[in-house]
PDB file of N, CA and C in Angstrom:
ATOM      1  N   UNK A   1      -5.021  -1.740  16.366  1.00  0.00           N
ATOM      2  CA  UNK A   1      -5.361  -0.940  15.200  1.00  0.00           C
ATOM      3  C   UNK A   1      -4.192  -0.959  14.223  1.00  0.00           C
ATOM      4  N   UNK A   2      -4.124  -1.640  12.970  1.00  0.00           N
ATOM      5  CA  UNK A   2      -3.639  -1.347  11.768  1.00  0.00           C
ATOM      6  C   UNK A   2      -3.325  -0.178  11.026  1.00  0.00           C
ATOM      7  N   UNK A   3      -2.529   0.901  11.110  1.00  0.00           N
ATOM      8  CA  UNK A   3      -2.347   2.037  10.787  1.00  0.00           C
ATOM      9  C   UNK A   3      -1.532   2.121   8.886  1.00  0.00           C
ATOM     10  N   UNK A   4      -2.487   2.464   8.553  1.00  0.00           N
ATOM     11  CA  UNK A   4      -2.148   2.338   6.710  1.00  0.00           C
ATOM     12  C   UNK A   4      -2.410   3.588   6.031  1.00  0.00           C
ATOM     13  N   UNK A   5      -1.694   3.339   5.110  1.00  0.00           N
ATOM     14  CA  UNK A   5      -1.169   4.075   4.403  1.00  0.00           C
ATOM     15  C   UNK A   5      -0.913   3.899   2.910  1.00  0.00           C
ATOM     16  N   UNK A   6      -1.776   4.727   1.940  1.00  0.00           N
ATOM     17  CA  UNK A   6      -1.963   4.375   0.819  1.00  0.00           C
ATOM     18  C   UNK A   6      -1.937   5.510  -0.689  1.00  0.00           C
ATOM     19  N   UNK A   7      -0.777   4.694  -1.417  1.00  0.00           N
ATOM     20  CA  UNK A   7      -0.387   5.252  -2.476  1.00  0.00           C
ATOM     21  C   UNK A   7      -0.942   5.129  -4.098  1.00  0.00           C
ATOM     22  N   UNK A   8      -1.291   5.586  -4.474  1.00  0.00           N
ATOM     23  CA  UNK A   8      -1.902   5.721  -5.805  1.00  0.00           C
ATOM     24  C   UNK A   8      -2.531   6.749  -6.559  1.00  0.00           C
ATOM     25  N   UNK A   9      -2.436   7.185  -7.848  1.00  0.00           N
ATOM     26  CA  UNK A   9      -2.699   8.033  -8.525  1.00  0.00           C
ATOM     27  C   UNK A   9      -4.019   9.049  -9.005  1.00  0.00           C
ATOM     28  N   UNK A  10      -4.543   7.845  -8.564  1.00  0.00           N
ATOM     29  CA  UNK A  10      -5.731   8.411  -8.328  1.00  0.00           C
ATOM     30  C   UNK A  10      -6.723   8.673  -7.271  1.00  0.00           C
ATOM     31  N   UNK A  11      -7.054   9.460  -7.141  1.00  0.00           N
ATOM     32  CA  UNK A  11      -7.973  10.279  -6.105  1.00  0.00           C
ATOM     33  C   UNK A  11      -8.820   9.433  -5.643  1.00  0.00           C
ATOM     34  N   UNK A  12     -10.081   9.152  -6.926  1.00  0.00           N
ATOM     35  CA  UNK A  12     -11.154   8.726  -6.778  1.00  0.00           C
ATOM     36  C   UNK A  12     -10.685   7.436  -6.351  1.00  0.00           C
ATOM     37  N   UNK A  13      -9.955   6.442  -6.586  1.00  0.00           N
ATOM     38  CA  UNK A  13      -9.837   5.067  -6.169  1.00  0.00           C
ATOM     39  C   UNK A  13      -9.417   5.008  -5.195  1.00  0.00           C
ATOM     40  N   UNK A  14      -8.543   6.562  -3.903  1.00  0.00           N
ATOM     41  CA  UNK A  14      -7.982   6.356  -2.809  1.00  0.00           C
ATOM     42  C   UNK A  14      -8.939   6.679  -1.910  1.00  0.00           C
ATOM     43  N   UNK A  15      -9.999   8.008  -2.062  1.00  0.00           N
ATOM     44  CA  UNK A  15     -11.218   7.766  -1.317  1.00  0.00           C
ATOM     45  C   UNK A  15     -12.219   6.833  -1.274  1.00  0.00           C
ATOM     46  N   UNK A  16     -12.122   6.378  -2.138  1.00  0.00           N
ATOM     47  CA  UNK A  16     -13.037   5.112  -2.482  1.00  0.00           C
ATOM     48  C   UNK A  16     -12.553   4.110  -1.427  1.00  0.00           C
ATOM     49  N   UNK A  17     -11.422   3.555  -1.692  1.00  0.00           N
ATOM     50  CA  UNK A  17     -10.769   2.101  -0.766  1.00  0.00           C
ATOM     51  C   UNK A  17     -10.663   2.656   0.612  1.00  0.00           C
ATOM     52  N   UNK A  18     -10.551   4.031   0.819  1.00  0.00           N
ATOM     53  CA  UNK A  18     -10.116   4.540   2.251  1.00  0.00           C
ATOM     54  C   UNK A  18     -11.755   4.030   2.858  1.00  0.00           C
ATOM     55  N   UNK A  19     -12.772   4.312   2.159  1.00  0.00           N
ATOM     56  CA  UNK A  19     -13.951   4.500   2.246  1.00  0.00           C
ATOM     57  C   UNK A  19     -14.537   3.179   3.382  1.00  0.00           C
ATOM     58  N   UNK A  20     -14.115   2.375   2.324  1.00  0.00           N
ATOM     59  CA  UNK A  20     -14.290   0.811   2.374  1.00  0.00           C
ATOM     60  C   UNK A  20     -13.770   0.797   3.468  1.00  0.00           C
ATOM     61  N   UNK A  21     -12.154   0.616   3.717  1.00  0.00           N
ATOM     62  CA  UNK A  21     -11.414  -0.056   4.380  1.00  0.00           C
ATOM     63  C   UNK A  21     -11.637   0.972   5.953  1.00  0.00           C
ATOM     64  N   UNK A  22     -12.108   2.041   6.009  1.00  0.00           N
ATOM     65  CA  UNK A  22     -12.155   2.467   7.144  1.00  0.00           C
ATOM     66  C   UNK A  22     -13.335   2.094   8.296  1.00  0.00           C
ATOM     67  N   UNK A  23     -14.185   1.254   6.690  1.00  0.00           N
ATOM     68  CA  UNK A  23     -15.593   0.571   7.886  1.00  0.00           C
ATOM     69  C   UNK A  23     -14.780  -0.382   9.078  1.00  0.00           C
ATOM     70  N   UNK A  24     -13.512  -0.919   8.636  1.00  0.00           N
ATOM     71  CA  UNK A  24     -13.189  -2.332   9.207  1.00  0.00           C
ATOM     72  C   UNK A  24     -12.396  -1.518  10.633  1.00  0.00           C
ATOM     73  N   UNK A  25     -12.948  -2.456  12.048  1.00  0.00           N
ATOM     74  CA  UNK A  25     -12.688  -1.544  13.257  1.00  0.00           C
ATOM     75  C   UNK A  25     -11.147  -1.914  13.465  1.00  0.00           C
ATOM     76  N   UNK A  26     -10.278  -3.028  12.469  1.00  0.00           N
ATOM     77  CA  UNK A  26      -9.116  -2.794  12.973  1.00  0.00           C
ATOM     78  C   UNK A  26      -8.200  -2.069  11.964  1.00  0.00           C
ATOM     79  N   UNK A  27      -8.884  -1.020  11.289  1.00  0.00           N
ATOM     80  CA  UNK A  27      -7.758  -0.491  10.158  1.00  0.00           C
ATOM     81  C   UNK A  27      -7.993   0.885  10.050  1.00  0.00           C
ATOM     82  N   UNK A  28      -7.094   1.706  10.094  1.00  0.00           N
ATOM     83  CA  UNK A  28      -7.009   3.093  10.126  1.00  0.00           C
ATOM     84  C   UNK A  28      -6.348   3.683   8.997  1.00  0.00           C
ATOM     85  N   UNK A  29      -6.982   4.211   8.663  1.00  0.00           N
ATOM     86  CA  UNK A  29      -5.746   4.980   7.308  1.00  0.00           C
ATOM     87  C   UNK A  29      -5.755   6.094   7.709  1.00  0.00           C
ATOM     88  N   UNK A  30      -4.008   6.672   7.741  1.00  0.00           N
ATOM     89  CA  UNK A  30      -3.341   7.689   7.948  1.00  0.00           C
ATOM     90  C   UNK A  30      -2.898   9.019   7.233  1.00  0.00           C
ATOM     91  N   UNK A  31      -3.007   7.973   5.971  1.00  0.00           N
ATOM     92  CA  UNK A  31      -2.745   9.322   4.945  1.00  0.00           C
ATOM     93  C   UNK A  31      -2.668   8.714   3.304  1.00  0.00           C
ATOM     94  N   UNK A  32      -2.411   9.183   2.485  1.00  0.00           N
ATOM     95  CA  UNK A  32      -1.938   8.725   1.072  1.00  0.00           C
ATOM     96  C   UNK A  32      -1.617   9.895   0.477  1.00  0.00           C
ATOM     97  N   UNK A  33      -1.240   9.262  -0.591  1.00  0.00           N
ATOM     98  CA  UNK A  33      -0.348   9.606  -1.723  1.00  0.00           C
ATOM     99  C   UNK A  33      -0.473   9.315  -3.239  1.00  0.00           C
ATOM    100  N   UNK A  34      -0.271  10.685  -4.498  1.00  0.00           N
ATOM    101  CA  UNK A  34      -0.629  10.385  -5.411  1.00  0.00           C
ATOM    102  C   UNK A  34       0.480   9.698  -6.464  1.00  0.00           C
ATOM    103  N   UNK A  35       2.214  10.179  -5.768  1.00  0.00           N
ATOM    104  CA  UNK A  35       2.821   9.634  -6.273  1.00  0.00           C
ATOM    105  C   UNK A  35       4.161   9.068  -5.602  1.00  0.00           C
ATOM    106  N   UNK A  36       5.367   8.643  -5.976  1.00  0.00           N
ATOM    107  CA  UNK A  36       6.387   7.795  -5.106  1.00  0.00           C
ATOM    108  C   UNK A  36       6.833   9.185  -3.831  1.00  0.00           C
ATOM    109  N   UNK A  37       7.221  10.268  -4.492  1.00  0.00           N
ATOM    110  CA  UNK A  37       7.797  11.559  -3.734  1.00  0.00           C
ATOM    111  C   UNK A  37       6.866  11.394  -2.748  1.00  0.00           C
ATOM    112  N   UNK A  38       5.284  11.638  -2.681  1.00  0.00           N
ATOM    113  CA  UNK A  38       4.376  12.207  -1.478  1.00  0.00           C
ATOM    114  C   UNK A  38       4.748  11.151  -0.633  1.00  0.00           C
ATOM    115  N   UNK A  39       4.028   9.551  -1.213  1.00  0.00           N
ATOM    116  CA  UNK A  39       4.475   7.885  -0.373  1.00  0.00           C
ATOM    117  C   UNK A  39       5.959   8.217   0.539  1.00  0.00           C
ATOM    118  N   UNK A  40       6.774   8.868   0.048  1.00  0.00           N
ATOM    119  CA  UNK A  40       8.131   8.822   0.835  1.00  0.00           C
ATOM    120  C   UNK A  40       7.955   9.675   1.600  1.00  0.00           C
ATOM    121  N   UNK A  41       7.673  10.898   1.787  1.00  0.00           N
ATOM    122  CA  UNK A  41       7.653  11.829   2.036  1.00  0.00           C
ATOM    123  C   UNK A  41       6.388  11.545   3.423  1.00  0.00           C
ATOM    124  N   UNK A  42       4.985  11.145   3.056  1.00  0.00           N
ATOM    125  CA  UNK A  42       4.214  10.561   4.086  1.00  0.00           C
ATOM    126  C   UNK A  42       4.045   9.439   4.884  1.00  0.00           C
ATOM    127  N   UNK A  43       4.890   8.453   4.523  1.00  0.00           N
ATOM    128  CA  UNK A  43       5.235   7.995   5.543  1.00  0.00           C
ATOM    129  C   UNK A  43       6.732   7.448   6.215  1.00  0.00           C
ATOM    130  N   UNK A  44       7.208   8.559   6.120  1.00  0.00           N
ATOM    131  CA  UNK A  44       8.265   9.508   6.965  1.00  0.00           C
ATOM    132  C   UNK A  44       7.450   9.891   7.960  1.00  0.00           C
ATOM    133  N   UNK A  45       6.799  10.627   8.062  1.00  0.00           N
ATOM    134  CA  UNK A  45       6.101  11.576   8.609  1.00  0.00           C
ATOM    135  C   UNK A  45       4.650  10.596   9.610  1.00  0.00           C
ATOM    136  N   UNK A  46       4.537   9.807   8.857  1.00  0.00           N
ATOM    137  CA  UNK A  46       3.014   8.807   9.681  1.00  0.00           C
ATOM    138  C   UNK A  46       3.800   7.445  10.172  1.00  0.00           C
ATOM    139  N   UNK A  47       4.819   7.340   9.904  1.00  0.00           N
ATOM    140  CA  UNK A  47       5.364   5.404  10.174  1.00  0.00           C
ATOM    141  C   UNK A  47       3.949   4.510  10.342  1.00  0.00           C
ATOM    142  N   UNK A  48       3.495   4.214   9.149  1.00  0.00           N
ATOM    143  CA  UNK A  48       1.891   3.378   9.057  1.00  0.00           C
ATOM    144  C   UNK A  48       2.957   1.562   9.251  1.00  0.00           C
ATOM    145  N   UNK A  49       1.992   1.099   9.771  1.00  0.00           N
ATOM    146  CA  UNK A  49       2.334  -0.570  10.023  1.00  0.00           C
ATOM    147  C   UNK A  49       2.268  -0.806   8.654  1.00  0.00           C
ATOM    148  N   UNK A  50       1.588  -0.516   7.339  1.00  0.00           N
ATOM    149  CA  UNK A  50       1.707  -1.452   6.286  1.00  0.00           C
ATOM    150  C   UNK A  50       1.087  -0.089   5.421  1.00  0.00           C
ATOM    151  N   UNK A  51       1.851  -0.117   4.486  1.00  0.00           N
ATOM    152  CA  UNK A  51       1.622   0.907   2.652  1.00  0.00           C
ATOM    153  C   UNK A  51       0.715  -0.117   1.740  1.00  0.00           C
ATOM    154  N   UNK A  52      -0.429   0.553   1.261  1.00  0.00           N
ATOM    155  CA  UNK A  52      -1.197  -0.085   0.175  1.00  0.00           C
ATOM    156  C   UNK A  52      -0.295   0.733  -0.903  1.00  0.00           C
ATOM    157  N   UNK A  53       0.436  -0.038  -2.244  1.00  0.00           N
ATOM    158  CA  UNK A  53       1.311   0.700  -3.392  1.00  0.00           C
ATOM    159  C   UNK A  53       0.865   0.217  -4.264  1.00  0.00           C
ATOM    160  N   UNK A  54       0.505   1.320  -4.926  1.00  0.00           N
ATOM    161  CA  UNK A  54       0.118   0.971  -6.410  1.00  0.00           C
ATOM    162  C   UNK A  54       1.329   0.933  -7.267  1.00  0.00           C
ATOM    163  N   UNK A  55       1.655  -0.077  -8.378  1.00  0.00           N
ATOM    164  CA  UNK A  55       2.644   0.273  -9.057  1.00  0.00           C
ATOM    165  C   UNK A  55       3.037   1.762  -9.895  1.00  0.00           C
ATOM    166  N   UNK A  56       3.697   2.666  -9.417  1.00  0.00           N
ATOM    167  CA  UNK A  56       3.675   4.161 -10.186  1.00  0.00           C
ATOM    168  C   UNK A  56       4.315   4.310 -11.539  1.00  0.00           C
ATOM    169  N   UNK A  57       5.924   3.384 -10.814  1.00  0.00           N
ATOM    170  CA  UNK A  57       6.861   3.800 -11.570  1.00  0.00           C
ATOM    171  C   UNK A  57       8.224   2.908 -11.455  1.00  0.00           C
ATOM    172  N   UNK A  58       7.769   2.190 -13.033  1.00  0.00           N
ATOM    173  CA  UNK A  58       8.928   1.281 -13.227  1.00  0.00           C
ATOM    174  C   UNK A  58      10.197   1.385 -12.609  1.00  0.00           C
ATOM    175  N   UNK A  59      10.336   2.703 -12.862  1.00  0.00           N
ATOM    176  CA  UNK A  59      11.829   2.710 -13.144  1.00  0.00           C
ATOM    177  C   UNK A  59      12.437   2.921 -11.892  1.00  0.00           C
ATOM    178  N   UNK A  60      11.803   3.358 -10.757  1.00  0.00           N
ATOM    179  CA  UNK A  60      12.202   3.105  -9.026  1.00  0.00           C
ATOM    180  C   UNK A  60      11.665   1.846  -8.559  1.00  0.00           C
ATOM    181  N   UNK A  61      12.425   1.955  -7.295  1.00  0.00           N
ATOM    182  CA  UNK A  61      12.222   0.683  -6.529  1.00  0.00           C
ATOM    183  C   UNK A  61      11.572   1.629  -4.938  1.00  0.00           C
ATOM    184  N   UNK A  62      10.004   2.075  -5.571  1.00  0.00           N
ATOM    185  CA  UNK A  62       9.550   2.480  -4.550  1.00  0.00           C
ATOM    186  C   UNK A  62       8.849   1.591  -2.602  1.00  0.00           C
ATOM    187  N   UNK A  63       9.590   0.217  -3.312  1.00  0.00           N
ATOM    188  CA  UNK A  63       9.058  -0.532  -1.732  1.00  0.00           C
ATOM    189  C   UNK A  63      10.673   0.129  -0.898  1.00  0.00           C
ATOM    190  N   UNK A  64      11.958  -0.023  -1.892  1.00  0.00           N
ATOM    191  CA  UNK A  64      13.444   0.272  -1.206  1.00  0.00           C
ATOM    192  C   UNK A  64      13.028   1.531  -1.126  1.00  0.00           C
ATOM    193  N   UNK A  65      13.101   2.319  -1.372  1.00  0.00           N
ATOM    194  CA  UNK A  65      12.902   3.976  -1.077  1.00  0.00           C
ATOM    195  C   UNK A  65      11.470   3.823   0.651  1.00  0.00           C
ATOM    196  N   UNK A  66      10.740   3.433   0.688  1.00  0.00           N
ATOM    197  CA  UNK A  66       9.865   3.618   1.917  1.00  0.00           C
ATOM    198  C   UNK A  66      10.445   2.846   3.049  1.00  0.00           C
ATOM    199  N   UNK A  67      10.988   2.023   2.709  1.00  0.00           N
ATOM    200  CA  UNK A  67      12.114   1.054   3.999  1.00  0.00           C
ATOM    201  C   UNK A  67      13.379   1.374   4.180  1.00  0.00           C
ATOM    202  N   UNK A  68      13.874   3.240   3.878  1.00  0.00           N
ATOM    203  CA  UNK A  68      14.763   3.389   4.032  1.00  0.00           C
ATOM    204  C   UNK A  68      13.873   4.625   5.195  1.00  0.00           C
ATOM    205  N   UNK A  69      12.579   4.840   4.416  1.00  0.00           N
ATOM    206  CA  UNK A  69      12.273   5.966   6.033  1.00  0.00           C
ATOM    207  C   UNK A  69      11.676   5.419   6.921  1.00  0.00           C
ATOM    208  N   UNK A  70      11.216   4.252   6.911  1.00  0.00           N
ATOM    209  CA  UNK A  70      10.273   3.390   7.253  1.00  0.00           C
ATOM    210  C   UNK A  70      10.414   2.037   7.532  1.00  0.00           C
ATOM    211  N   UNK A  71      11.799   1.442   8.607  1.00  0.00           N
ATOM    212  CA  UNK A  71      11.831   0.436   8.120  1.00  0.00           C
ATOM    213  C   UNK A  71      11.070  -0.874   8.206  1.00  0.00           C
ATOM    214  N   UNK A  72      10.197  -0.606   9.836  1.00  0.00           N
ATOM    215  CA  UNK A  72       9.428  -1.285   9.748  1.00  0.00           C
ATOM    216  C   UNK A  72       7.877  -1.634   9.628  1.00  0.00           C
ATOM    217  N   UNK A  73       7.942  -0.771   8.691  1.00  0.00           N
ATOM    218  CA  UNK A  73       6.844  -0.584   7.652  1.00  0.00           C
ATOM    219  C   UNK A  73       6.477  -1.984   6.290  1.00  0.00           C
ATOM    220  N   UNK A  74       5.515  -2.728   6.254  1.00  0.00           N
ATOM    221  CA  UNK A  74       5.058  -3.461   5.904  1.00  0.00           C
ATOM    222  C   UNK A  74       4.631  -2.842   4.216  1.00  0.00           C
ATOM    223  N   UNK A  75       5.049  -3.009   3.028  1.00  0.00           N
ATOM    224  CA  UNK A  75       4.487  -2.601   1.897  1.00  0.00           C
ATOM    225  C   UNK A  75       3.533  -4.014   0.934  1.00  0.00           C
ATOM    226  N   UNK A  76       2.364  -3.566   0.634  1.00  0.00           N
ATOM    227  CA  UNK A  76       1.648  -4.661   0.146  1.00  0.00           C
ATOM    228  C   UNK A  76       1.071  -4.020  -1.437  1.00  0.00           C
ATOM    229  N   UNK A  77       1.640  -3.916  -2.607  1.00  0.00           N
ATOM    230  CA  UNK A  77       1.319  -3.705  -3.498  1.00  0.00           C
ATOM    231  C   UNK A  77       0.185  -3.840  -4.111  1.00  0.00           C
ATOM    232  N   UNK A  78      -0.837  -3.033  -4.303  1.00  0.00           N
ATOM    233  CA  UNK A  78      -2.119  -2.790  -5.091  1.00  0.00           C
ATOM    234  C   UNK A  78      -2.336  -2.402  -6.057  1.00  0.00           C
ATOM    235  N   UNK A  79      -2.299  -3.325  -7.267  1.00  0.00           N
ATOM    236  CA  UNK A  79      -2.527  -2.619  -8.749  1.00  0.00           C
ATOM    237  C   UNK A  79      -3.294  -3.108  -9.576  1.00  0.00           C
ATOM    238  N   UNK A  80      -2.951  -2.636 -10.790  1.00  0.00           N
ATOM    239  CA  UNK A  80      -4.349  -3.199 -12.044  1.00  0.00           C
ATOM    240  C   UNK A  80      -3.743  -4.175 -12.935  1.00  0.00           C
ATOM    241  N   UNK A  81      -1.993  -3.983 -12.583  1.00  0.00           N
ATOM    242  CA  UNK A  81      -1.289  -4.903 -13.602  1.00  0.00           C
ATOM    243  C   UNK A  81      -1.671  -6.650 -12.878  1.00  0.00           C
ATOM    244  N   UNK A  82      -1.577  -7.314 -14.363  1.00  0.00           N
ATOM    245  CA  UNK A  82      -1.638  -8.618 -14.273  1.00  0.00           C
ATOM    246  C   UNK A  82      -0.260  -9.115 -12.721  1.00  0.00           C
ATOM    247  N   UNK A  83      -0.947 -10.414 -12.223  1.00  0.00           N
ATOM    248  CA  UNK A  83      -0.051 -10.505 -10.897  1.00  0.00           C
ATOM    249  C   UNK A  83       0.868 -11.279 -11.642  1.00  0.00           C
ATOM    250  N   UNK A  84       1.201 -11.805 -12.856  1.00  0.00           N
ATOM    251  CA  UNK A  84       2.539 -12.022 -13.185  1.00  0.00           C
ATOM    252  C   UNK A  84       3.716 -10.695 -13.619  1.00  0.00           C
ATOM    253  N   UNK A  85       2.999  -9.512 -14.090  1.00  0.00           N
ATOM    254  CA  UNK A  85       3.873  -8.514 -14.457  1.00  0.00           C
ATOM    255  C   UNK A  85       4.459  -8.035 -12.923  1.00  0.00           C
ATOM    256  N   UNK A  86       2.853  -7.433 -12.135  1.00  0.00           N
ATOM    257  CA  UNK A  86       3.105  -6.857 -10.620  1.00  0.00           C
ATOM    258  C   UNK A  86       4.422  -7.880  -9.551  1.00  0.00           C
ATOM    259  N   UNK A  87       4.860  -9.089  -9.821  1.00  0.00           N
ATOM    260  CA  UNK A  87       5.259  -9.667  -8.874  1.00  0.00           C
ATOM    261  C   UNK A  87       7.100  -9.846  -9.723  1.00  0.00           C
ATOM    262  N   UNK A  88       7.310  -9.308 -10.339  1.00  0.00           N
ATOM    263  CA  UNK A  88       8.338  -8.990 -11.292  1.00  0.00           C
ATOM    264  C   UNK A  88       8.528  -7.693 -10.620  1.00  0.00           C
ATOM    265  N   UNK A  89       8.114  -6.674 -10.130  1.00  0.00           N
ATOM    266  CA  UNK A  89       8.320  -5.568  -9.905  1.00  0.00           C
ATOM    267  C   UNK A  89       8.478  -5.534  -8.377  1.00  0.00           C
ATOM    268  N   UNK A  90       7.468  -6.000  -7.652  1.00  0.00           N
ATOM    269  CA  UNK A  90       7.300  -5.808  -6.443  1.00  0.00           C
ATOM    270  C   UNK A  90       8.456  -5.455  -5.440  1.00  0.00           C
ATOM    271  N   UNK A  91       9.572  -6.141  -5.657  1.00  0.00           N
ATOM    272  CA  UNK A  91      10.779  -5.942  -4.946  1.00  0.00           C
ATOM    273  C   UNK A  91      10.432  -6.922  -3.500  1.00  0.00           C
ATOM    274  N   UNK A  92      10.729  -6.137  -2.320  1.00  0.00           N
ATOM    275  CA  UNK A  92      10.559  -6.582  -0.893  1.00  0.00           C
ATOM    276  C   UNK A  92       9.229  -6.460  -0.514  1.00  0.00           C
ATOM    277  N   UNK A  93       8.192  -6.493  -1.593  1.00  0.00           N
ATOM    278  CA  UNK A  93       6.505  -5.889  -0.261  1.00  0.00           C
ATOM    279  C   UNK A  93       6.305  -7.232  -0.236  1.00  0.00           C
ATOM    280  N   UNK A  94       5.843  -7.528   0.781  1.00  0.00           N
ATOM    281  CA  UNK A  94       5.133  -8.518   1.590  1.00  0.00           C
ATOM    282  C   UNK A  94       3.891  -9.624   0.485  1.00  0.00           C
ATOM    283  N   UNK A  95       3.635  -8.575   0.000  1.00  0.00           N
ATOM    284  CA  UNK A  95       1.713  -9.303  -0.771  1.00  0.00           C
ATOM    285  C   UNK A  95       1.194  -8.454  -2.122  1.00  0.00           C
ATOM    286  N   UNK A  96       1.302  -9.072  -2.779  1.00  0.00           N
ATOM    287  CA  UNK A  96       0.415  -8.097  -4.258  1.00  0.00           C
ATOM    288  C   UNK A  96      -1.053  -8.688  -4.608  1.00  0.00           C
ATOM    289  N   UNK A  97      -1.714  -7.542  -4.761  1.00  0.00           N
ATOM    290  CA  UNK A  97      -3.159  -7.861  -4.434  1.00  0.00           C
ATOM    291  C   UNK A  97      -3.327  -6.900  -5.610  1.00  0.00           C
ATOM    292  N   UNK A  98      -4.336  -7.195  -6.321  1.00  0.00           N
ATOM    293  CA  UNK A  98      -5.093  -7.074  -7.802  1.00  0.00           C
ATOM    294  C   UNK A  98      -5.994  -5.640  -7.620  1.00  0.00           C
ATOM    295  N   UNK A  99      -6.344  -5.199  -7.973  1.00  0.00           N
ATOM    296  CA  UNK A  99      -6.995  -4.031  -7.968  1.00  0.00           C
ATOM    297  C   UNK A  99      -8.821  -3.998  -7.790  1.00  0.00           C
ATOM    298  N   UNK A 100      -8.491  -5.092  -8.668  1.00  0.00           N
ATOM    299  CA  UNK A 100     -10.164  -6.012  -9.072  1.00  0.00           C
ATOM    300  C   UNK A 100     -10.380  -7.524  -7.535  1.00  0.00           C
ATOM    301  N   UNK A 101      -9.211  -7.436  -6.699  1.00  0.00           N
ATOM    302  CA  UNK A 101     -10.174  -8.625  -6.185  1.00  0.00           C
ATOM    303  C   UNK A 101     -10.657  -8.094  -5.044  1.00  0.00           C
ATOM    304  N   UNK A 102     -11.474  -9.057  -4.257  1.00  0.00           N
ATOM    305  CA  UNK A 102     -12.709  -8.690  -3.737  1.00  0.00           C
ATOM    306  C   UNK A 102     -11.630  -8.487  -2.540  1.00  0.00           C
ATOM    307  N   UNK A 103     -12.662  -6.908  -1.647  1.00  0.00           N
ATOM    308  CA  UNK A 103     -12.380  -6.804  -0.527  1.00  0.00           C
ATOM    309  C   UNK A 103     -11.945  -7.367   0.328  1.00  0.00           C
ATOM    310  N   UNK A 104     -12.240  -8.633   1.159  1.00  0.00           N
ATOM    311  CA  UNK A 104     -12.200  -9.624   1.631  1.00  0.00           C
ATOM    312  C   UNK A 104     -10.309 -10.324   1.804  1.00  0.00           C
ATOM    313  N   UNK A 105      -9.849 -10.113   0.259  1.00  0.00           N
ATOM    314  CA  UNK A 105      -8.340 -10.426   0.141  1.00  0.00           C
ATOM    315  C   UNK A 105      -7.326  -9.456  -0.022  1.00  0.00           C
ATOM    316  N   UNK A 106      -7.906  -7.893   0.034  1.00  0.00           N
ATOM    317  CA  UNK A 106      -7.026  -6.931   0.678  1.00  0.00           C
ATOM    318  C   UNK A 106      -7.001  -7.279   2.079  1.00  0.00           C
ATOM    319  N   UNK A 107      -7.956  -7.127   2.303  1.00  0.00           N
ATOM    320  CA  UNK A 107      -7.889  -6.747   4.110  1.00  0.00           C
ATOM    321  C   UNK A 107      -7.594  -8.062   4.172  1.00  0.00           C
ATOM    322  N   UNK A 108      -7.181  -9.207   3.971  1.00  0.00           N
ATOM    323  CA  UNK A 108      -6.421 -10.067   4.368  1.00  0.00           C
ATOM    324  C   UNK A 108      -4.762 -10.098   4.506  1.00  0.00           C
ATOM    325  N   UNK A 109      -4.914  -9.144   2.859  1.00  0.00           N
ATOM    326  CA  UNK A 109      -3.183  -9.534   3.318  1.00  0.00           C
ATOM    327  C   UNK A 109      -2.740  -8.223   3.633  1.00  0.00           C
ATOM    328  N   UNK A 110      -3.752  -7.042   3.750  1.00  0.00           N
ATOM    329  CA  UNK A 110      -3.096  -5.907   5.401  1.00  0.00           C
ATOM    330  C   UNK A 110      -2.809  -6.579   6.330  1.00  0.00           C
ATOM    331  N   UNK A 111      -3.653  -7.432   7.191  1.00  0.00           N
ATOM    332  CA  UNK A 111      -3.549  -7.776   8.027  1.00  0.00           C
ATOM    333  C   UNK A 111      -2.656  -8.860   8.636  1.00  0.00           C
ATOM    334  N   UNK A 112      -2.124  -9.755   7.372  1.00  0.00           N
ATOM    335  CA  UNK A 112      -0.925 -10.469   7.504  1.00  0.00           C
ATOM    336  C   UNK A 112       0.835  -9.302   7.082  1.00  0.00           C
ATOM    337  N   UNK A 113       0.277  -8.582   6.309  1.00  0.00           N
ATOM    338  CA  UNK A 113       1.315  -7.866   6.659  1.00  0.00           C
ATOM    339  C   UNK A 113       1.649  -6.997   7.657  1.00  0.00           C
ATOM    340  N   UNK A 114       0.626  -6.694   8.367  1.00  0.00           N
ATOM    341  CA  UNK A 114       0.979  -5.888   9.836  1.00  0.00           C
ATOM    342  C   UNK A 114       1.250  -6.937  11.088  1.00  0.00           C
ATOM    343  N   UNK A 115       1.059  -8.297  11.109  1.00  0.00           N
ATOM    344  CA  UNK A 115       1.323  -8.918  11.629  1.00  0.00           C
ATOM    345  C   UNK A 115       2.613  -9.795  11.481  1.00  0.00           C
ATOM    346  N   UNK A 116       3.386  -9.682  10.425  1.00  0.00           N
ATOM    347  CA  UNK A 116       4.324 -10.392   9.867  1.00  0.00           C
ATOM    348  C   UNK A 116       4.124 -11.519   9.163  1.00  0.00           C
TER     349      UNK A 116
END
């Protein structure tokens, strides 16, 4: 079981994907978060195999902030920004995955990021 953990601002898009992603029998979501503070703060508290992160906030380096409570914690960035802006930012996460692509290539690269 894949234990995840997912950050983003909005509500409706975190029940939504939890929704989805909880049909799949090897993925569990543990908790989320609406912004970098809760993400740090929850998984401290859950150590999830891999963080779905939405980009929040330029101006931190919220993958370094979760691999200082978390280190071996897997971060795979989920956003709406274009994947040339998102991969400029990303820092250390593993995989940046589009907001818009199909199911199919999240839960792919959860699953390569909980696996290494």
């Amino acid at each position: 079981m894949i234990r995840v953990f997912h950050c983003d601002d909005s509500g409706a898009f975190r029940a939504l994907l939890q929704a989805q992603l909880e049909d799949d029998a090897d993925i569990e979501i543990v908790g989320g978060a609406a912004d970098v503070d809760g993400a740090v703060k929850g998984v401290a508290a859950t150590r999830p195999d891999v963080v779905l992160l939405d980009l929040l906030d330029a101006e931190r380096d919220a993958v370094a902030e979760l691999a200082q409570v978390s280190p071996s914690t897997r971060v795979v960035v989920l956003s709406g920004h274009p994947r040339e802006y998102g991969e400029r930012l990303r820092g250390d996460a593993v995989a940046y995955v589009e907001k818009d692509a199909p199911l199919d290539e999240l839960r792919t690269a959860v699953l390569r990021a909980a696996t290494g």
